[in-house]
N, C-alpha and C. Protein backbone atom coordinates (compact mmCIF):
# COMPACT_ATOMS: atom_id res chain seq x y z
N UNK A 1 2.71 16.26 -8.23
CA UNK A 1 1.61 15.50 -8.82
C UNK A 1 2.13 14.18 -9.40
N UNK A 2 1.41 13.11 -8.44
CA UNK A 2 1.41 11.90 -9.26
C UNK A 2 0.76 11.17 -10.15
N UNK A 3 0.39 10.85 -11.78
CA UNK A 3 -0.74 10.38 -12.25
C UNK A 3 -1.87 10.97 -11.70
N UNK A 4 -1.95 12.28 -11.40
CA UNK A 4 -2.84 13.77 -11.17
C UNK A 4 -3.30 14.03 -10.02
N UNK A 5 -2.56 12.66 -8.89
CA UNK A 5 -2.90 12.95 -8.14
C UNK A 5 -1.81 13.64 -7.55
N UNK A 6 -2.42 14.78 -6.04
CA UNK A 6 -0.95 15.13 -5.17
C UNK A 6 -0.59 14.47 -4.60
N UNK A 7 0.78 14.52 -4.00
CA UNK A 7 1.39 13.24 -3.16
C UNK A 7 0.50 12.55 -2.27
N UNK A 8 0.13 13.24 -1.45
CA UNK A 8 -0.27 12.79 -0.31
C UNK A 8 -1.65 11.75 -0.98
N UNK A 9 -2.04 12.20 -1.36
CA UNK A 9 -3.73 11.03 -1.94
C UNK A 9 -3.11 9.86 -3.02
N UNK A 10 -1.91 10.03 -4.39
CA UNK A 10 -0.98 8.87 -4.40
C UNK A 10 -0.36 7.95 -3.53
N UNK A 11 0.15 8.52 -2.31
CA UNK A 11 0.01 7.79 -1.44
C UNK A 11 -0.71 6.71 -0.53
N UNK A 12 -1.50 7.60 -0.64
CA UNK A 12 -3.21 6.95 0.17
C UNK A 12 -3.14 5.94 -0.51
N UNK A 13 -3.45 6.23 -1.93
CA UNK A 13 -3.88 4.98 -2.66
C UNK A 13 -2.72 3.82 -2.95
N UNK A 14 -1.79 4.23 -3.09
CA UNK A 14 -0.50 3.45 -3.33
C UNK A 14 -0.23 2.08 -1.79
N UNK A 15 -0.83 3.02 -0.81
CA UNK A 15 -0.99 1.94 0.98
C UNK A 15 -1.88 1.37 0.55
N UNK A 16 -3.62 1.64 0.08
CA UNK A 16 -4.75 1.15 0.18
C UNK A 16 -4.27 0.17 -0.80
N UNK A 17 -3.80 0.13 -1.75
CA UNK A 17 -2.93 -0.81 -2.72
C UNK A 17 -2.12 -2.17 -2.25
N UNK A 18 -1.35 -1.58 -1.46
CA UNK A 18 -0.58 -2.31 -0.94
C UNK A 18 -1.58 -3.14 0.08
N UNK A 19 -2.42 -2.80 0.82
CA UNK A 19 -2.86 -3.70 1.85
C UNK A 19 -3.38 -4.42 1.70
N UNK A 20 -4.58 -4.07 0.42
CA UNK A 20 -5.05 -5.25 -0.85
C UNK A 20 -4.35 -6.46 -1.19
N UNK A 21 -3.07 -5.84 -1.56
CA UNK A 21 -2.13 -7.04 -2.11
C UNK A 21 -1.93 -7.82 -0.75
N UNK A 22 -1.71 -7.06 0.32
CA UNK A 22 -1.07 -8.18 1.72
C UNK A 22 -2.52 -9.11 1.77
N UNK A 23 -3.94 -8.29 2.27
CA UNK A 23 -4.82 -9.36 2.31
C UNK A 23 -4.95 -10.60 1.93
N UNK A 24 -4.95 -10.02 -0.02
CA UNK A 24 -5.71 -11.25 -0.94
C UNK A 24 -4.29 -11.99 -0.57
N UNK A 25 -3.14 -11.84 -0.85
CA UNK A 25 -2.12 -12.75 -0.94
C UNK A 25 -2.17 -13.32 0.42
N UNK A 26 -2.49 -13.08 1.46
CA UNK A 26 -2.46 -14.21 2.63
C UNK A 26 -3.58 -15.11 2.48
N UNK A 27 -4.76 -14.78 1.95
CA UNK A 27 -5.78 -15.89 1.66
C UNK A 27 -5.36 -16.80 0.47
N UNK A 28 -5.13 -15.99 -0.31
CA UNK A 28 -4.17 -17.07 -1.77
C UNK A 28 -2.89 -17.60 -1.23
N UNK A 29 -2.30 -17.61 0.07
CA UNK A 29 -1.53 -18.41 0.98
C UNK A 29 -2.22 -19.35 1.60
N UNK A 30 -3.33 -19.10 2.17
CA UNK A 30 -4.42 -20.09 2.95
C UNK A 30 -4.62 -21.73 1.88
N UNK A 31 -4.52 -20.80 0.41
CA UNK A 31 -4.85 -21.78 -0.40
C UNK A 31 -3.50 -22.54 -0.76
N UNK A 32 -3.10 -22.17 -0.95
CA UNK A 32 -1.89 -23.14 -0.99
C UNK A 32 -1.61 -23.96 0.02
N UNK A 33 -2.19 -23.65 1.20
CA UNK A 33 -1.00 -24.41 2.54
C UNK A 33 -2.47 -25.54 2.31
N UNK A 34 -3.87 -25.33 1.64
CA UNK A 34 -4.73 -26.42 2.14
C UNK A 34 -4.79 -27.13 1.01
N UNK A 35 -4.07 -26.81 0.09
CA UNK A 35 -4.20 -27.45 -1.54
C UNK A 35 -5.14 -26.90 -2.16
N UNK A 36 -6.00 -25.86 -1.92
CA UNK A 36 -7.35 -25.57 -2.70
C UNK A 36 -7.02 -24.42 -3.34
N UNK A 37 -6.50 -24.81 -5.04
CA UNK A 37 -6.53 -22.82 -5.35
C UNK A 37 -7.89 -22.19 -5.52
N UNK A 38 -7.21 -20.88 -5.10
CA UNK A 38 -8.86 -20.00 -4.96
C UNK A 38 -7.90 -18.60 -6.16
N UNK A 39 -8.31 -19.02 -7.09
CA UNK A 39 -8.32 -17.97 -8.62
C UNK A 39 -8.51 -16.99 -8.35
N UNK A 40 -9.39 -16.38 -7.86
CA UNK A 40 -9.79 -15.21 -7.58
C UNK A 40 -8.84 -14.46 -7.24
N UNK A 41 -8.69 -15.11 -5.68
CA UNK A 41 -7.74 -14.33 -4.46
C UNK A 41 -6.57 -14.09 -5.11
N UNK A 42 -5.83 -15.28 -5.94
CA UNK A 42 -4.39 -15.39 -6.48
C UNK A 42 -4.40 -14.12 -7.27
N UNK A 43 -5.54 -14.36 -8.46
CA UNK A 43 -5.76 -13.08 -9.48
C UNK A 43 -5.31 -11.37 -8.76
N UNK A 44 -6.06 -11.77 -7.69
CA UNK A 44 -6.46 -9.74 -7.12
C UNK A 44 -5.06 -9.88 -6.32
N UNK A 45 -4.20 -10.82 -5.45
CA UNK A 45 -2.91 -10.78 -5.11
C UNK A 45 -1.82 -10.30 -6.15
N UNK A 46 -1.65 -11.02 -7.33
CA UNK A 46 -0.60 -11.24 -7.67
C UNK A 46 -1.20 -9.26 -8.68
N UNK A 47 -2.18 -8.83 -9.43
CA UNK A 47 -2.21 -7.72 -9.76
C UNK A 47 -2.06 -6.43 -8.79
N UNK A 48 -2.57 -6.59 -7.64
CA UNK A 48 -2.35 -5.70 -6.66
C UNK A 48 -0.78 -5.70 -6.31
N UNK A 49 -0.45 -6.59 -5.95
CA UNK A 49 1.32 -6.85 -5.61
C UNK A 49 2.31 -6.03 -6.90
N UNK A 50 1.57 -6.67 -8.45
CA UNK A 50 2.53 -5.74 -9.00
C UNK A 50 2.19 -4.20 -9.00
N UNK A 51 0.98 -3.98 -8.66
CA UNK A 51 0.32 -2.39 -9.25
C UNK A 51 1.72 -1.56 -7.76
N UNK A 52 1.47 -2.55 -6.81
CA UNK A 52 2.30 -1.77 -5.39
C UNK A 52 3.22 -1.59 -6.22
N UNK A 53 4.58 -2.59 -6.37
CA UNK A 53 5.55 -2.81 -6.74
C UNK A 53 6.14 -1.43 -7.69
N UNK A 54 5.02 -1.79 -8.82
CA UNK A 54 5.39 -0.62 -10.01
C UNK A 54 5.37 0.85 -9.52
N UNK A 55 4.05 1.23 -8.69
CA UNK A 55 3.52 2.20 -7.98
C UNK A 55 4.56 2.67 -7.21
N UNK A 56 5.77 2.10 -6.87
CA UNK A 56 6.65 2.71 -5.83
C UNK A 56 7.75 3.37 -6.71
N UNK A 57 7.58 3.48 -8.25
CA UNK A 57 8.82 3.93 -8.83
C UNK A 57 7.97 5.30 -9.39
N UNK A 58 6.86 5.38 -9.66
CA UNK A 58 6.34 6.69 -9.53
C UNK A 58 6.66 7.88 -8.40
N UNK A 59 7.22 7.37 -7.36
CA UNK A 59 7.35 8.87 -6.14
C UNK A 59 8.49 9.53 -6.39
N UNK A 60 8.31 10.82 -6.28
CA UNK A 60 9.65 11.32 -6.76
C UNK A 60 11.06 10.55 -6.12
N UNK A 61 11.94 10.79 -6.76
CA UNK A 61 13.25 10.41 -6.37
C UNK A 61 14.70 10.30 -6.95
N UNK A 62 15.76 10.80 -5.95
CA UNK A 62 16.69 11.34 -6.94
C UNK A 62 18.22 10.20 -7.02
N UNK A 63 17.61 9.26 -6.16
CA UNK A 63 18.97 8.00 -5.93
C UNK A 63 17.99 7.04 -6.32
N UNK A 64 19.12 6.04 -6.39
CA UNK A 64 18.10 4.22 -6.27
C UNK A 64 18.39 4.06 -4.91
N UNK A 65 16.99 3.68 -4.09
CA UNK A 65 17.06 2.76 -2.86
C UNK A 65 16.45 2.03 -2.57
N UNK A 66 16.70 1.72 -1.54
CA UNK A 66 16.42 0.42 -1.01
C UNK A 66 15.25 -0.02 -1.13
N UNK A 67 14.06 1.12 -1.22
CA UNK A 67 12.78 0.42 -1.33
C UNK A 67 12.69 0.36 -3.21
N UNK A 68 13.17 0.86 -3.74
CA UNK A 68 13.47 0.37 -5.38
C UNK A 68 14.38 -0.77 -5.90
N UNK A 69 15.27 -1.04 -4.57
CA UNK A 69 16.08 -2.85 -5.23
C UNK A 69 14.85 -3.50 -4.61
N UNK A 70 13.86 -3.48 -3.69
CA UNK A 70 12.85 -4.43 -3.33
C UNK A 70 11.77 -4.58 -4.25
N UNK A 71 11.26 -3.03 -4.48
CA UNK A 71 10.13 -3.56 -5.64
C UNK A 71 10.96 -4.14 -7.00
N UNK A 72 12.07 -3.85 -7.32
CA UNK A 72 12.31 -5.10 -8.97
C UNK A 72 12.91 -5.88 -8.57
N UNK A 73 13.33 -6.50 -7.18
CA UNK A 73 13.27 -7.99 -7.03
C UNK A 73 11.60 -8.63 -6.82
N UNK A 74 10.95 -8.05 -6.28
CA UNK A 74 9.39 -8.00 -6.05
C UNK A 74 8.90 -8.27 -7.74
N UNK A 75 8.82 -7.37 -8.22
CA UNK A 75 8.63 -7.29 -9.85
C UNK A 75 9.17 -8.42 -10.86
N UNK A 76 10.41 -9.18 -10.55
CA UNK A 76 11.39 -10.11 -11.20
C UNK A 76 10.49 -11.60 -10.77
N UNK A 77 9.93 -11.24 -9.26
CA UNK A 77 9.42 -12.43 -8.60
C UNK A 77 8.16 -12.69 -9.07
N UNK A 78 7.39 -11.45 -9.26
CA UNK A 78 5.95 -11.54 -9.93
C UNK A 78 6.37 -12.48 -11.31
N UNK A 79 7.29 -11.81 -11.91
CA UNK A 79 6.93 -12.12 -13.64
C UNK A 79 7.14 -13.72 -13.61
N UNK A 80 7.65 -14.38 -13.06
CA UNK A 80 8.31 -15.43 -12.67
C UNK A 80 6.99 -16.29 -12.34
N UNK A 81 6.21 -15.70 -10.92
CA UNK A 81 4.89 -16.44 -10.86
C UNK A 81 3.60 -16.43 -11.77
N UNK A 82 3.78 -15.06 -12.40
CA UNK A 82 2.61 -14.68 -13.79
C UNK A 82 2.95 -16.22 -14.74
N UNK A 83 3.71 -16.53 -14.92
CA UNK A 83 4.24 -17.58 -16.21
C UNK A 83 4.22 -18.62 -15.49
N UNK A 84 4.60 -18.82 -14.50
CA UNK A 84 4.19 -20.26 -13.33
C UNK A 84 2.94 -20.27 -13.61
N UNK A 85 2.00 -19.35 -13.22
CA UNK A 85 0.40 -19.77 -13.32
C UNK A 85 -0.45 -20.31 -14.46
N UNK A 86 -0.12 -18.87 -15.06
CA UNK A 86 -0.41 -18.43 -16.87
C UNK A 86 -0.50 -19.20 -17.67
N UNK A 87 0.89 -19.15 -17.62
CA UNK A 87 1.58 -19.89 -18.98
C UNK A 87 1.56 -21.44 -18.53
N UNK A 88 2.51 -22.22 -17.49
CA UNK A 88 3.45 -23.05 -17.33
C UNK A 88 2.18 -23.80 -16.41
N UNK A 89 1.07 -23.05 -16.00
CA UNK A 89 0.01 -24.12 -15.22
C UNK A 89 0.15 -25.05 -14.11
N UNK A 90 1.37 -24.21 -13.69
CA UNK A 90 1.77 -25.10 -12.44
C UNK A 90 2.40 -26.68 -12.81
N UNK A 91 2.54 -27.27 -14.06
CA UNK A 91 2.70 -28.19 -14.25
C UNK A 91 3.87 -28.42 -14.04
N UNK A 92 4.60 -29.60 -13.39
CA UNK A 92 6.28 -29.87 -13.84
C UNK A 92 6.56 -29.18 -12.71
N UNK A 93 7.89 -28.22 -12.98
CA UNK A 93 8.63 -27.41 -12.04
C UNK A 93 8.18 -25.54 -12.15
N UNK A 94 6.87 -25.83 -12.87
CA UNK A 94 6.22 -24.39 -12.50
C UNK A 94 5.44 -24.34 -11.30
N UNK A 95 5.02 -25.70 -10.32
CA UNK A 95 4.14 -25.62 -9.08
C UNK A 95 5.18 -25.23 -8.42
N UNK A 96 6.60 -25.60 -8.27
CA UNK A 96 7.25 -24.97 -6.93
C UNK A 96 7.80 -23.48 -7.49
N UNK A 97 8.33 -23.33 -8.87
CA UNK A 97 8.41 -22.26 -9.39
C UNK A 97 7.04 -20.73 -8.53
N UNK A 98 6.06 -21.29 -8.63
CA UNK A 98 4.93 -20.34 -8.59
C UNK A 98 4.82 -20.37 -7.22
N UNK A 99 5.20 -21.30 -6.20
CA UNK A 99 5.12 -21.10 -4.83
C UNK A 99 5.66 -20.19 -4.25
N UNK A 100 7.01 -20.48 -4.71
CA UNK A 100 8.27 -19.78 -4.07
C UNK A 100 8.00 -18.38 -4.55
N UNK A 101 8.15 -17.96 -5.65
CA UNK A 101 7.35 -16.94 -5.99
C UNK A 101 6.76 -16.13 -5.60
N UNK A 102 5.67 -16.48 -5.82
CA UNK A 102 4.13 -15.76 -4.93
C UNK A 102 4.56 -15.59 -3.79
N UNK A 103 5.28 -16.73 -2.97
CA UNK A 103 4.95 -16.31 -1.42
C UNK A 103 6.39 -15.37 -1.04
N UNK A 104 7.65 -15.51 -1.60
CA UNK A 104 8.40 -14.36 -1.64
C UNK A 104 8.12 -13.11 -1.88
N UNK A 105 7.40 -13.08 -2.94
CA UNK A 105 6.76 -11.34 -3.28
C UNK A 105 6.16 -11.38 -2.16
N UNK A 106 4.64 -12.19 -1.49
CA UNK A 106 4.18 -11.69 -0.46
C UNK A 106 4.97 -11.30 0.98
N UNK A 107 6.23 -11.98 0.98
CA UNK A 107 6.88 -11.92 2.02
C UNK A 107 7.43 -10.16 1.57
N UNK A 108 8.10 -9.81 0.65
CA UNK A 108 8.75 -8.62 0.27
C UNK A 108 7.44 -7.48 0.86
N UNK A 109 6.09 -8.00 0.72
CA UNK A 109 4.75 -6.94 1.09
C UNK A 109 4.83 -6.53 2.25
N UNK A 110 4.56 -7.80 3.23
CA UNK A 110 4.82 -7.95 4.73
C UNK A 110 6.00 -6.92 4.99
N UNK A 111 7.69 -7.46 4.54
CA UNK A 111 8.41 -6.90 5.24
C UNK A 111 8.48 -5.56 5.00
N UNK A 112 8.26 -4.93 3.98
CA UNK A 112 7.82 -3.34 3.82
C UNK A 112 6.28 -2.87 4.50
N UNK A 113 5.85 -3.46 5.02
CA UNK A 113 4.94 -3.25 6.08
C UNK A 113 5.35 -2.90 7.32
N UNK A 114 6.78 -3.77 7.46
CA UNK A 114 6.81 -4.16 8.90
C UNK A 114 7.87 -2.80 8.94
N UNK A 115 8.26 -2.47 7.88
CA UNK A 115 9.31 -1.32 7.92
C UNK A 115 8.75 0.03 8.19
N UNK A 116 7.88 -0.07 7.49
CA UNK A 116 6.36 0.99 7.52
C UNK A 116 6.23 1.32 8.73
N UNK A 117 5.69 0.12 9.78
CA UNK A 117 4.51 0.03 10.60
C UNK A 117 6.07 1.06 11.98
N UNK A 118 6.96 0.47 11.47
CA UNK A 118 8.35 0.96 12.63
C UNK A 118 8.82 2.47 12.68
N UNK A 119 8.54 3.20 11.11
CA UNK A 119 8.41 4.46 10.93
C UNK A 119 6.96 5.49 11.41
N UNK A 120 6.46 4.67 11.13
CA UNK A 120 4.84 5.34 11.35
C UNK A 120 4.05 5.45 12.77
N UNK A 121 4.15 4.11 13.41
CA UNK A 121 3.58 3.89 14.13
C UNK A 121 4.22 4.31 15.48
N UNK A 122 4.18 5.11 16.54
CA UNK A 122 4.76 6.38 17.48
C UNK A 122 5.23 5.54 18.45
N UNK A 123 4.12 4.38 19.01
CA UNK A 123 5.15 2.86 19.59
C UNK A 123 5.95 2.10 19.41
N UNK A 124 5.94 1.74 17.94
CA UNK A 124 7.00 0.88 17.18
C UNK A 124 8.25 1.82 17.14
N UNK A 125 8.00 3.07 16.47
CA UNK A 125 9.10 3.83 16.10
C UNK A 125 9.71 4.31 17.24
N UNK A 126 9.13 4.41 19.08
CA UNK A 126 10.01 4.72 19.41
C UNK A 126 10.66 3.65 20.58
N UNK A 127 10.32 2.02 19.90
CA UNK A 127 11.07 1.04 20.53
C UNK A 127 12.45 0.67 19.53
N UNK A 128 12.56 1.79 17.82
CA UNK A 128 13.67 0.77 16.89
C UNK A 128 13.43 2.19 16.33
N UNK A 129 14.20 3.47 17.15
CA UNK A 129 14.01 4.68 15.96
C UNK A 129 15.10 4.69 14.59
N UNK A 130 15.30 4.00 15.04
CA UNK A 130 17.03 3.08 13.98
C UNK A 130 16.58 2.24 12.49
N UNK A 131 15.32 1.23 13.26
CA UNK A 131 15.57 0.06 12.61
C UNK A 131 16.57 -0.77 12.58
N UNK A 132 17.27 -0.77 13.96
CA UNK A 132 18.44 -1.81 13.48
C UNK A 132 18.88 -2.39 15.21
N UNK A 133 17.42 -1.76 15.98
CA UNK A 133 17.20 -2.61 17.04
C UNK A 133 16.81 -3.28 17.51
N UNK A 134 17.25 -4.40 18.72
CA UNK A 134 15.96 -5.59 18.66
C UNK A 134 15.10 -5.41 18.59
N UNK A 135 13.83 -5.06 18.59
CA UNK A 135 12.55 -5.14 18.68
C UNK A 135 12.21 -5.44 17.14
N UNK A 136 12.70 -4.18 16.18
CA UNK A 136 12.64 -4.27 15.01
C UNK A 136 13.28 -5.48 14.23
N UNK A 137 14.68 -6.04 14.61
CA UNK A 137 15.10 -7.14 13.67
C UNK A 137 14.50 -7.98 14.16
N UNK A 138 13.69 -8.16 15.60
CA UNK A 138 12.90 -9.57 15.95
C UNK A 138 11.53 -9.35 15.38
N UNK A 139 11.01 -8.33 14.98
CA UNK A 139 9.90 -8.68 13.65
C UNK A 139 10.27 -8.75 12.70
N UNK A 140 11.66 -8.50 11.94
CA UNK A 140 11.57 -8.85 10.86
C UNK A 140 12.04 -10.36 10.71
N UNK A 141 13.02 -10.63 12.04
CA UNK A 141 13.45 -11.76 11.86
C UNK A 141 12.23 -13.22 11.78
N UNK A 142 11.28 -12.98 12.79
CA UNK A 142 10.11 -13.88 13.10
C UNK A 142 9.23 -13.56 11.27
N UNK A 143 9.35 -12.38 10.97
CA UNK A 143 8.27 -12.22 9.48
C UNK A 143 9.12 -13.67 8.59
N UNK A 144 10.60 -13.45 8.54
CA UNK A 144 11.19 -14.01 7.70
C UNK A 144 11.12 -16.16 8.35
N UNK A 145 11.09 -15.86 9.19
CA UNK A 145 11.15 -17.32 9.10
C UNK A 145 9.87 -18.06 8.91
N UNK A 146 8.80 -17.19 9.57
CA UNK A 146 7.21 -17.69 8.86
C UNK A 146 7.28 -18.21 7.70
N UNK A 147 7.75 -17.04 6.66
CA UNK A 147 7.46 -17.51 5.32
C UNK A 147 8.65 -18.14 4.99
N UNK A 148 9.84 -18.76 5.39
CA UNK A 148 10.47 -19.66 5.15
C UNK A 148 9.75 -20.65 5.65
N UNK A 149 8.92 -21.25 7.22
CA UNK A 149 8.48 -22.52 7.00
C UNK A 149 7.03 -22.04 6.20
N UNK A 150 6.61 -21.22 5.80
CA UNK A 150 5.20 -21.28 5.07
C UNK A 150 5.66 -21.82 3.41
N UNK A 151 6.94 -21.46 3.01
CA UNK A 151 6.88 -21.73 1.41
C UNK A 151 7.03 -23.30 1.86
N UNK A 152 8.19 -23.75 2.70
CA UNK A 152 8.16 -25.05 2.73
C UNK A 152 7.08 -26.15 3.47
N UNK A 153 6.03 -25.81 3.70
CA UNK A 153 4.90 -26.24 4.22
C UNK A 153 3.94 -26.35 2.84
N UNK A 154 4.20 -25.15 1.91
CA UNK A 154 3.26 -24.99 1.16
C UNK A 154 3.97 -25.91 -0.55
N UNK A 155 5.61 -25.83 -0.30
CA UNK A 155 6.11 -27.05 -1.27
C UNK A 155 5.44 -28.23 -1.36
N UNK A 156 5.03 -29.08 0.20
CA UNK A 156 4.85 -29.93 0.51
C UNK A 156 3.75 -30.27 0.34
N UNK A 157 2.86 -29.21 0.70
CA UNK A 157 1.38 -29.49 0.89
C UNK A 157 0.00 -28.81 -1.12
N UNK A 158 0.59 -28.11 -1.42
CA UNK A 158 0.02 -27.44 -2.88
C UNK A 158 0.35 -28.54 -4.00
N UNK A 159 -0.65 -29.07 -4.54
CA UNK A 159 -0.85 -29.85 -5.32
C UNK A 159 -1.80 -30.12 -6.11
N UNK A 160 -1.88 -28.63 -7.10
CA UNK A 160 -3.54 -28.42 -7.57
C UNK A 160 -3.78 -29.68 -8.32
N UNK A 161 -5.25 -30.23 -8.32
CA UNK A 161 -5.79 -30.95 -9.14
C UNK A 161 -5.57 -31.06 -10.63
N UNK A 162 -4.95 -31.73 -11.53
CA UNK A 162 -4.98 -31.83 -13.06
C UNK A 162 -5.63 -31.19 -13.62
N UNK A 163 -7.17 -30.86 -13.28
CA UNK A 163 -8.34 -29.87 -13.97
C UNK A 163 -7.70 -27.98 -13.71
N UNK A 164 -7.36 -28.29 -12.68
CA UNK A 164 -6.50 -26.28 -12.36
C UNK A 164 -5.14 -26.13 -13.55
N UNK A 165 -4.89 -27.13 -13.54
CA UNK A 165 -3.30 -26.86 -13.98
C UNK A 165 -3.55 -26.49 -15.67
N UNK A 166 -4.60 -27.39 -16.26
CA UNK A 166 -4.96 -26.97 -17.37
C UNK A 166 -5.88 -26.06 -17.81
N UNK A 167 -6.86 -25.72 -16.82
CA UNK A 167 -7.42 -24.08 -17.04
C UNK A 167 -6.79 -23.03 -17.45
């Protein structure tokens, strides 16, 4: 039993969680790459992202791994963009602060997706039953360079209006 639920329906909800966070955070990506923040989306991204994050140290477990150094670098990255937004208003060196940020945690969502989708999915898993064959490092490799040119597309291009920064 997790927070009362049994595994399996913690689970459920802990994915339905997570996919939330991938959604809103690719539309609160949309907004960045066009300059338009959309509050909302950012809001339900960046709380869903940490609820995943935190949510993954609830499953039982008797080592630290790998998917626990991801959620508190994930978690380190949130707190980082919470105070970029929040606090620091994007002003100064909190707009690239909060880019890099946000879109790293979203990238950390994705690539535990893509890790997911290689275990789970009966095609994926039986082109990379490893994970450490091409098929698999060429999605993770293509996930990772997206959001390397997406943060730097979105350095370039996110430039909320004076009226956002002080809301």
């Amino acid at each position: 039993m997790v927070l009362g639920m049994d595994l399996t329906t913690f689970t459920l909800v802990h994915v339905v969680i997570s996919l939330v966070a991938i959604a809103a955070g690719l539309v609160a990506m949309v907004g960045l790459l066009i300059s338009r923040p959309l509050p909302g989306w950012t809001a339900v991204f960046l709380a869903t992202t940490i609820l995943t994050s935190a949510s993954g140290f609830l499953f039982p477990f008797f080592q630290l791994l790998p998917s626990h150094i991801v959620g508190i670098i994930s978690l380190v990255l949130l707190a980082v963009a919470v105070v970029a937004l929040y606090v620091g208003r994007l002003a100064g060196r909190w707009r690239p602060a909060y880019i890099v940020t946000a879109l790293l945690s979203l990238y950390l969502n994705v690539f535990v997706l893509v890790v997911q989708a290689f275990q789970k999915v009966t095609l994926l898993r039986d082109l990379a039953p490893n994970q450490n064959e091409p098929p698999f490092l060429a999605a993770q490799a293509v996930t990772l360079v997206f959001f390397v040119g997406t943060i730097v597309f979105a350095l370039r291009r996110f430039h909320p209006a004076p009226a956002y920064s002080r809301a």
